[in-house]
Structures are given as C-alpha cells and as structure tokens.
Protein backbone atom coordinates (compact mmCIF):
# COMPACT_ATOMS: atom_id res chain seq x y z
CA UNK A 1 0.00 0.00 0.00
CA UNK A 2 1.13 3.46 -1.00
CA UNK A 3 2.44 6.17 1.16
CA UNK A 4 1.16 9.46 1.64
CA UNK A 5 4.19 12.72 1.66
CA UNK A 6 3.05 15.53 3.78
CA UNK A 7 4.71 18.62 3.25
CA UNK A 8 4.65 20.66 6.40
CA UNK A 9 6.48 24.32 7.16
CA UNK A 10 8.28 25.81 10.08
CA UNK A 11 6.98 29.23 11.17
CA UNK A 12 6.74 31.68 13.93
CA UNK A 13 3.95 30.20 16.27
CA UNK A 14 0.58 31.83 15.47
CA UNK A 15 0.04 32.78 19.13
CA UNK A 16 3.44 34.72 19.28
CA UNK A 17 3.37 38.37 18.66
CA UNK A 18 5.55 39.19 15.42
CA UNK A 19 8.07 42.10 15.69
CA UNK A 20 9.64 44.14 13.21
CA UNK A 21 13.54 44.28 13.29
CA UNK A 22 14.84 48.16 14.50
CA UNK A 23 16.49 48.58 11.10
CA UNK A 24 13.34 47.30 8.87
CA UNK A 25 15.25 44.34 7.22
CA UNK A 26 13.19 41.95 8.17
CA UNK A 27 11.02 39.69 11.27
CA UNK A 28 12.47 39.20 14.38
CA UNK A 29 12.76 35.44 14.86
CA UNK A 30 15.12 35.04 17.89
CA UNK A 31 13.64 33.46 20.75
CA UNK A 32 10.10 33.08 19.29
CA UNK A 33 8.17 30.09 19.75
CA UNK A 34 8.40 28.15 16.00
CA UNK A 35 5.75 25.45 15.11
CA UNK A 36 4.58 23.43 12.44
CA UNK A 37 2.16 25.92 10.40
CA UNK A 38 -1.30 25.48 11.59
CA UNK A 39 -2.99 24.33 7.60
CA UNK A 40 0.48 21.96 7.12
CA UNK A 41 -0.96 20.29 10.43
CA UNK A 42 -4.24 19.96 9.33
CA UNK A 43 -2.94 18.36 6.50
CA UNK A 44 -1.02 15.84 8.46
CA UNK A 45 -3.80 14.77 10.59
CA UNK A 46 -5.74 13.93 7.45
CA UNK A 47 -3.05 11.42 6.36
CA UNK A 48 -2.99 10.10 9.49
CA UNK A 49 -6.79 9.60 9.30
CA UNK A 50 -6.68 8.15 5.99
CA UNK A 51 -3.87 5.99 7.10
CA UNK A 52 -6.13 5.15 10.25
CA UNK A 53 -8.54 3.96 7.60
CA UNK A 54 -6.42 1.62 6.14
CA UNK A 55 -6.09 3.37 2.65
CA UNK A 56 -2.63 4.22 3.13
CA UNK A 57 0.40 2.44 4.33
CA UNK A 58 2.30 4.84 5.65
CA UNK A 59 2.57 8.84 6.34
CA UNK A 60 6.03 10.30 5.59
CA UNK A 61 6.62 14.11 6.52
CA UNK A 62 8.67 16.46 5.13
CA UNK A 63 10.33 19.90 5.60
CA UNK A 64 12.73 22.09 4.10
CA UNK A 65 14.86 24.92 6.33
CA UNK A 66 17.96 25.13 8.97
CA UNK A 67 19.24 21.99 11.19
CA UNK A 68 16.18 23.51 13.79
CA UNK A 69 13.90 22.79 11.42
CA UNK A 70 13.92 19.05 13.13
CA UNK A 71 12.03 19.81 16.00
CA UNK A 72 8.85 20.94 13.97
CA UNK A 73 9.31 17.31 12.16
CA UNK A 74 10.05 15.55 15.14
CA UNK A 75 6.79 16.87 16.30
CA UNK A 76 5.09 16.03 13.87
CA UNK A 77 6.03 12.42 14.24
CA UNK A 78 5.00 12.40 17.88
CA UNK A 79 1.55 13.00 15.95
CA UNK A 80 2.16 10.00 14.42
CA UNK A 81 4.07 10.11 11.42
CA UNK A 82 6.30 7.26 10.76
CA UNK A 83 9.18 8.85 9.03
CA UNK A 84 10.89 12.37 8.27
CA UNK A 85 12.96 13.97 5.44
CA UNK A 86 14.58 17.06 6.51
CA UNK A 87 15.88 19.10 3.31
CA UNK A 88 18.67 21.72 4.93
CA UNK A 89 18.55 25.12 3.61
CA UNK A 90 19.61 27.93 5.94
CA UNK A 91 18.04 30.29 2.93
CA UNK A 92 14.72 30.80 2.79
CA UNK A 93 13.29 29.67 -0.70
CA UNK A 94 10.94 31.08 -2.75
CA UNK A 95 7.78 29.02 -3.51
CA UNK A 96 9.15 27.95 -6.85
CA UNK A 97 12.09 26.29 -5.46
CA UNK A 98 10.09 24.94 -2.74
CA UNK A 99 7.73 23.13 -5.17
CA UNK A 100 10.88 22.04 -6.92
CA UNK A 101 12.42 20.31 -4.20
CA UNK A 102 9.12 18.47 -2.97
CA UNK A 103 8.42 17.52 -6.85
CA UNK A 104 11.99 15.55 -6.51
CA UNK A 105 10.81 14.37 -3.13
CA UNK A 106 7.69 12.92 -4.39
CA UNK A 107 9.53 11.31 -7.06
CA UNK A 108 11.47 9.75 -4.98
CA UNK A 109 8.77 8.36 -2.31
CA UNK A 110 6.20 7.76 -5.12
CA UNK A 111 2.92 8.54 -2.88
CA UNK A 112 -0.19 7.98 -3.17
CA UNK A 113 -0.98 11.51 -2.20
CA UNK A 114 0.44 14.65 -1.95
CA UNK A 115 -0.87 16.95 1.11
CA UNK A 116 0.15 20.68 2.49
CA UNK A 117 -1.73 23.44 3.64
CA UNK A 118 -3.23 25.94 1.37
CA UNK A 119 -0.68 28.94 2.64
CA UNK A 120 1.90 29.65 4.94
CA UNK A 121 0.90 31.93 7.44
CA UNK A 122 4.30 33.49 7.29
CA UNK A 123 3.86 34.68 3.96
CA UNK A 124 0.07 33.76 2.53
CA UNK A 125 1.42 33.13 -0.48
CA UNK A 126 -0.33 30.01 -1.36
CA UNK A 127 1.36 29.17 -4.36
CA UNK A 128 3.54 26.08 -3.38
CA UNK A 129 1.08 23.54 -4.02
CA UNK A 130 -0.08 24.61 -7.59
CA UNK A 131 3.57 25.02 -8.67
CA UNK A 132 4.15 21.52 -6.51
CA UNK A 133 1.51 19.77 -9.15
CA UNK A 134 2.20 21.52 -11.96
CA UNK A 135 5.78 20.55 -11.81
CA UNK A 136 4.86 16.87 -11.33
CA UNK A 137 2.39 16.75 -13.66
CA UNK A 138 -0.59 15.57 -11.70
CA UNK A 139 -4.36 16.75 -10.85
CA UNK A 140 -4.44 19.46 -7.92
CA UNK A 141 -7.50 19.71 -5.43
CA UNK A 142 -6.87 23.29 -3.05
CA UNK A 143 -8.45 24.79 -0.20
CA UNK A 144 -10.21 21.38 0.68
CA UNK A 145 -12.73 21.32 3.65
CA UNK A 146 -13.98 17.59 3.00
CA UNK A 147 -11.67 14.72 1.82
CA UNK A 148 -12.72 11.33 0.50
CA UNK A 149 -10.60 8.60 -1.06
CA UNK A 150 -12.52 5.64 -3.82
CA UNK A 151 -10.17 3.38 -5.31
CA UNK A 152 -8.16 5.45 -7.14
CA UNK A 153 -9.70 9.05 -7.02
CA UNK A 154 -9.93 11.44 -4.40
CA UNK A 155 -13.11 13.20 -4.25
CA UNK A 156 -12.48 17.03 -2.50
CA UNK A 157 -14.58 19.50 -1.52
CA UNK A 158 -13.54 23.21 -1.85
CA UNK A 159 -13.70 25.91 -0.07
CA UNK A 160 -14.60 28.71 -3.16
CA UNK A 161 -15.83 32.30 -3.20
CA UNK A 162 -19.34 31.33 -4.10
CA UNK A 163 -19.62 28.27 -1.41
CA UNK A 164 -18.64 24.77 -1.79
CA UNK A 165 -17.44 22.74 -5.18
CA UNK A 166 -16.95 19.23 -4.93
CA UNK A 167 -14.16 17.72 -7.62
CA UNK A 168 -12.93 14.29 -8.66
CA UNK A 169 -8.98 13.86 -8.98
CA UNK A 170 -7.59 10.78 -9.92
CA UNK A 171 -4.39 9.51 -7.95
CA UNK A 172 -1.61 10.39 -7.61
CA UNK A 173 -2.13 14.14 -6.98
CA UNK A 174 -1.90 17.10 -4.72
CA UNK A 175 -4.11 18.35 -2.29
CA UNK A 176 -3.90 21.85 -0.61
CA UNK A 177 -6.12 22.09 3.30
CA UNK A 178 -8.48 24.45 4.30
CA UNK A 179 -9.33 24.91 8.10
CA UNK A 180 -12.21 23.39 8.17
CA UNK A 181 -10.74 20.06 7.12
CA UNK A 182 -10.45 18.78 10.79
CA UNK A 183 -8.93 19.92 14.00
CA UNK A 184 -5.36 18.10 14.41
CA UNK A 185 -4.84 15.61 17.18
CA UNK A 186 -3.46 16.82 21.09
CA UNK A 187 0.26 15.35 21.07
CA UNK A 188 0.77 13.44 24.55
CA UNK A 189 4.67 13.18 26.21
CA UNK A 190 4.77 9.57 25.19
CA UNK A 191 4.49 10.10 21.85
CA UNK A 192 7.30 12.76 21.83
CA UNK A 193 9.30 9.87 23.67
CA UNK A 194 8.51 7.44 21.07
CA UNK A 195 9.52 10.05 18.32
CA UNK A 196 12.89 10.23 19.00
CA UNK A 197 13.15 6.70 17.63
CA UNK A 198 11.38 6.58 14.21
CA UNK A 199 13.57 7.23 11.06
CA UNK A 200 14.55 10.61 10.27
CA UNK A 201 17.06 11.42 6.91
CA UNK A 202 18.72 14.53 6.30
CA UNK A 203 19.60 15.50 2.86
CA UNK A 204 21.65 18.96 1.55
CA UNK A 205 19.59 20.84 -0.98
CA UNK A 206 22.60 20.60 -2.99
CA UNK A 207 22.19 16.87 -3.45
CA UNK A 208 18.65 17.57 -5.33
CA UNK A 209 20.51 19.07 -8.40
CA UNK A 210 18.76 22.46 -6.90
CA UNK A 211 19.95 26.00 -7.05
CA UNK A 212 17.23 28.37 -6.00
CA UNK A 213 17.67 31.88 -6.24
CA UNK A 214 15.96 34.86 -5.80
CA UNK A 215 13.47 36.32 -7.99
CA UNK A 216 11.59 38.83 -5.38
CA UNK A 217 13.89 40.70 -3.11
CA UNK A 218 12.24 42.69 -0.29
CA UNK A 219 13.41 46.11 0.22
CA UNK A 220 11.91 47.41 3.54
CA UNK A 221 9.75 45.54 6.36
CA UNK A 222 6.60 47.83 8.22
CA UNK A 223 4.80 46.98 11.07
CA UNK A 224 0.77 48.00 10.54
CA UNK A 225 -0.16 51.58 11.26
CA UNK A 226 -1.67 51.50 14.96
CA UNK A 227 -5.26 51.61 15.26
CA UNK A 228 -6.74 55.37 15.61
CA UNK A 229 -8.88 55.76 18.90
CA UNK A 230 -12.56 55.49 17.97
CA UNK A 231 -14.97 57.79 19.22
CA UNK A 232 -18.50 58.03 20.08
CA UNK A 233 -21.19 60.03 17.95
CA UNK A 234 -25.02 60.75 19.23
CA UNK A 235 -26.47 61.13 15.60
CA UNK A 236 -25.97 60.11 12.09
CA UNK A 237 -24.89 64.11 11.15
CA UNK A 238 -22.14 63.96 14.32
CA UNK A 239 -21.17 60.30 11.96
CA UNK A 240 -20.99 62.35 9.08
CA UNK A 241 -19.09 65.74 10.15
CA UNK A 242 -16.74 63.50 11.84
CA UNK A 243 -15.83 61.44 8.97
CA UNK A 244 -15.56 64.67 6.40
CA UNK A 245 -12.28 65.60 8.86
CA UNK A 246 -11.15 62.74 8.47
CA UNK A 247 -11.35 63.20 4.52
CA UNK A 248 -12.97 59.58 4.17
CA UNK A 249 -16.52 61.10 2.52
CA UNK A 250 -16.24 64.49 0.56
C-alpha cells in the first residue's frame, strides 16, 4: 500500500506576537516560539486519518529549512508520522524552489498523495502547491474542507468564493487544506518519547541538483499603522461631520 508525503512548514507560532527588526530588514525570529504551520498540520492529521482507515500504508513528513527545522518534524512524528525527510537550507526559498524540491521528493517516495496546507501563514502566499503539481504533472484539489478517497480518485470538496465545489482527482495528486478540514490531534509526552526513535534522513539541498535563487527581493519591512482611537457620535450628522475631517466622505 502506497504512502502518503506531507509537506509541512516551520513558522513563527501563530500565538506569538511578530516584531519588526529596529532597522526594517526583516522579522524578528530570535527566541520566538516556532511550530509546524497550523494548515500543514491539518494536513497531516488527514493522512494520518486516511492511514487510520487503512487506505494508506504509511505517512512520511517532510520539511525544508535550517538543522532547527527538526524539532517541527520531530513533532510532527510524535503526531504520528512514521518517518521524516529534513531538506537543509539555511536560505529561505521562494515558492518555486520549494515546489521544486518536494516535486523531486515525491519522485522519490512515489505517494499515493500529496498533502500541504493551502498557505503559509508566514507569507500567505499560497502558491507552493499549484507550482508543486504543476511541476509533477498531476491533478491538484486546493483549499479542501472535506476529503474522500474511492479506489483510485480522491473526491475534495472546496472551499470557493461562491460556497462549496466538490471535484474528482484521480491519484496520484496534490491536495492543498483548508481549516475546516479537521482539527489536528493533542500530542501526549509519550508520543514525543517514542519520536525520538522513528527514522529521520537529512539530505543537503545541494544533493537535489537544486539551485534556488531569488526572484523577489524585499526592500523594507513595516509593522501595521496603529489603530486610531474610535470615538463616540449621538447622531448620524455627528457620523458624518466626523468622517468629512477625516477626509474619508467628501
């Protein structure tokens, strides 16, 4: 039975307050809490339901970022992955190159199934999955709240502008998640234990016949304007007259 790759991402934890750097150049990382990113964990615990299922024989997760990067995969195999690839970049890649280097992954595994979240919520740029089956040739599903695997098609339901559209895929392919998918599993201490034990490889991003480079530089990093103070008006005209000063109606 075929394997299912889930591609997951390390980012600041979404609880954790992000911070401009004094000289604009970029987010301030040190000390912050990292964790897998919340829609690549909602995409592992649907190939570990599927797997539960029996339509799968095995989950294999995989990352791509600095030696650290490890203790988001090691994590996620305390969910209940049963092995990790670890692709070592202490760059951060564009989407392009990231799709690149889980196209040679997936090559290499063969899976039945190709899963990630629909974005990053570093960056939002949801583009890794398209590019991922583009590059590999295969049918794409994104932004899917309801997963269903017959034989050998995957029937998705998407989240769209207009509602919900359902789709048929046939297998292999990729599939982006959506929040709604599921809610991801509570990790207990002995499955952290048990972790430390299950297969983990390491590759260089060199040894993929990869060499990313940069095709959107970022000048200058802002933090958002801070909120004005809102104040109270008695009647629609007080509304009005309050906006005109603040030259949002004419």
């Amino acid at each position: 039975m075929k394997s299912i790759l889930v591609c997951i991402k390390r980012v600041v934890d979404y609880n954790v307050r992000v911070r401009v750097k004094p000289d604009n150049s970029g987010v301030a990382t040190d000390g912050l809490k990292m964790s897998i990113n919340p829609f690549d964990e909602i995409a592992l615990e649907e190939a570990l339901r599927i797997r539960g299922r029996g339509q799968a024989g095995e989950v294999v997760v995989a990352s791509i970022g600095p030696a650290d990067t490890q203790q988001q995969l090691r994590m996620a195999l305390a969910m209940g992955a049963d092995r990790a690839l670890l692709v070592e970049s202490a760059a951060s890649l564009e989407p392009l190159d990231v799709a690149k280097v889980f196209v040679k992954l997936a090559e290499r595994e063969r899976p039945l199934l190709v899963l990630l979240g629909k974005q990053a919520i570093d960056d939002d740029n949801n583009q890794t999955g398209q590019m991922l089956a583009a590059l590999w040739q295969r049918p794409q599903a994104t932004f899917a709240s309801k997963l269903e695997l017959t034989g050998d098609k995957a029937i998705v339901t998407r989240e769209v502008d207009a509602g919900l559209e359902t789709v048929e895929v046939e297998l292999p392919a990729v599939i982006t998640t959506d929040l709604r998918l599921n809610e991801p599993r509570y990790v207990k201490l002995p499955e952290i234990m048990k972790a430390k034990k299950k297969p983990f490889e390491t590759f260089a991003l060199s040894t993929l016949g990869i060499s990313p480079r940069q095709r959107l530089k970022p000048v200058r990093y802002e933090p958002p304007q801070q909120r004005q103070k809102g104040i109270m008006v008695k009647t629609p005209q007080e509304l009005v007259e309050a906006l005109k000063k603040r030259g949002l109606v004419a």
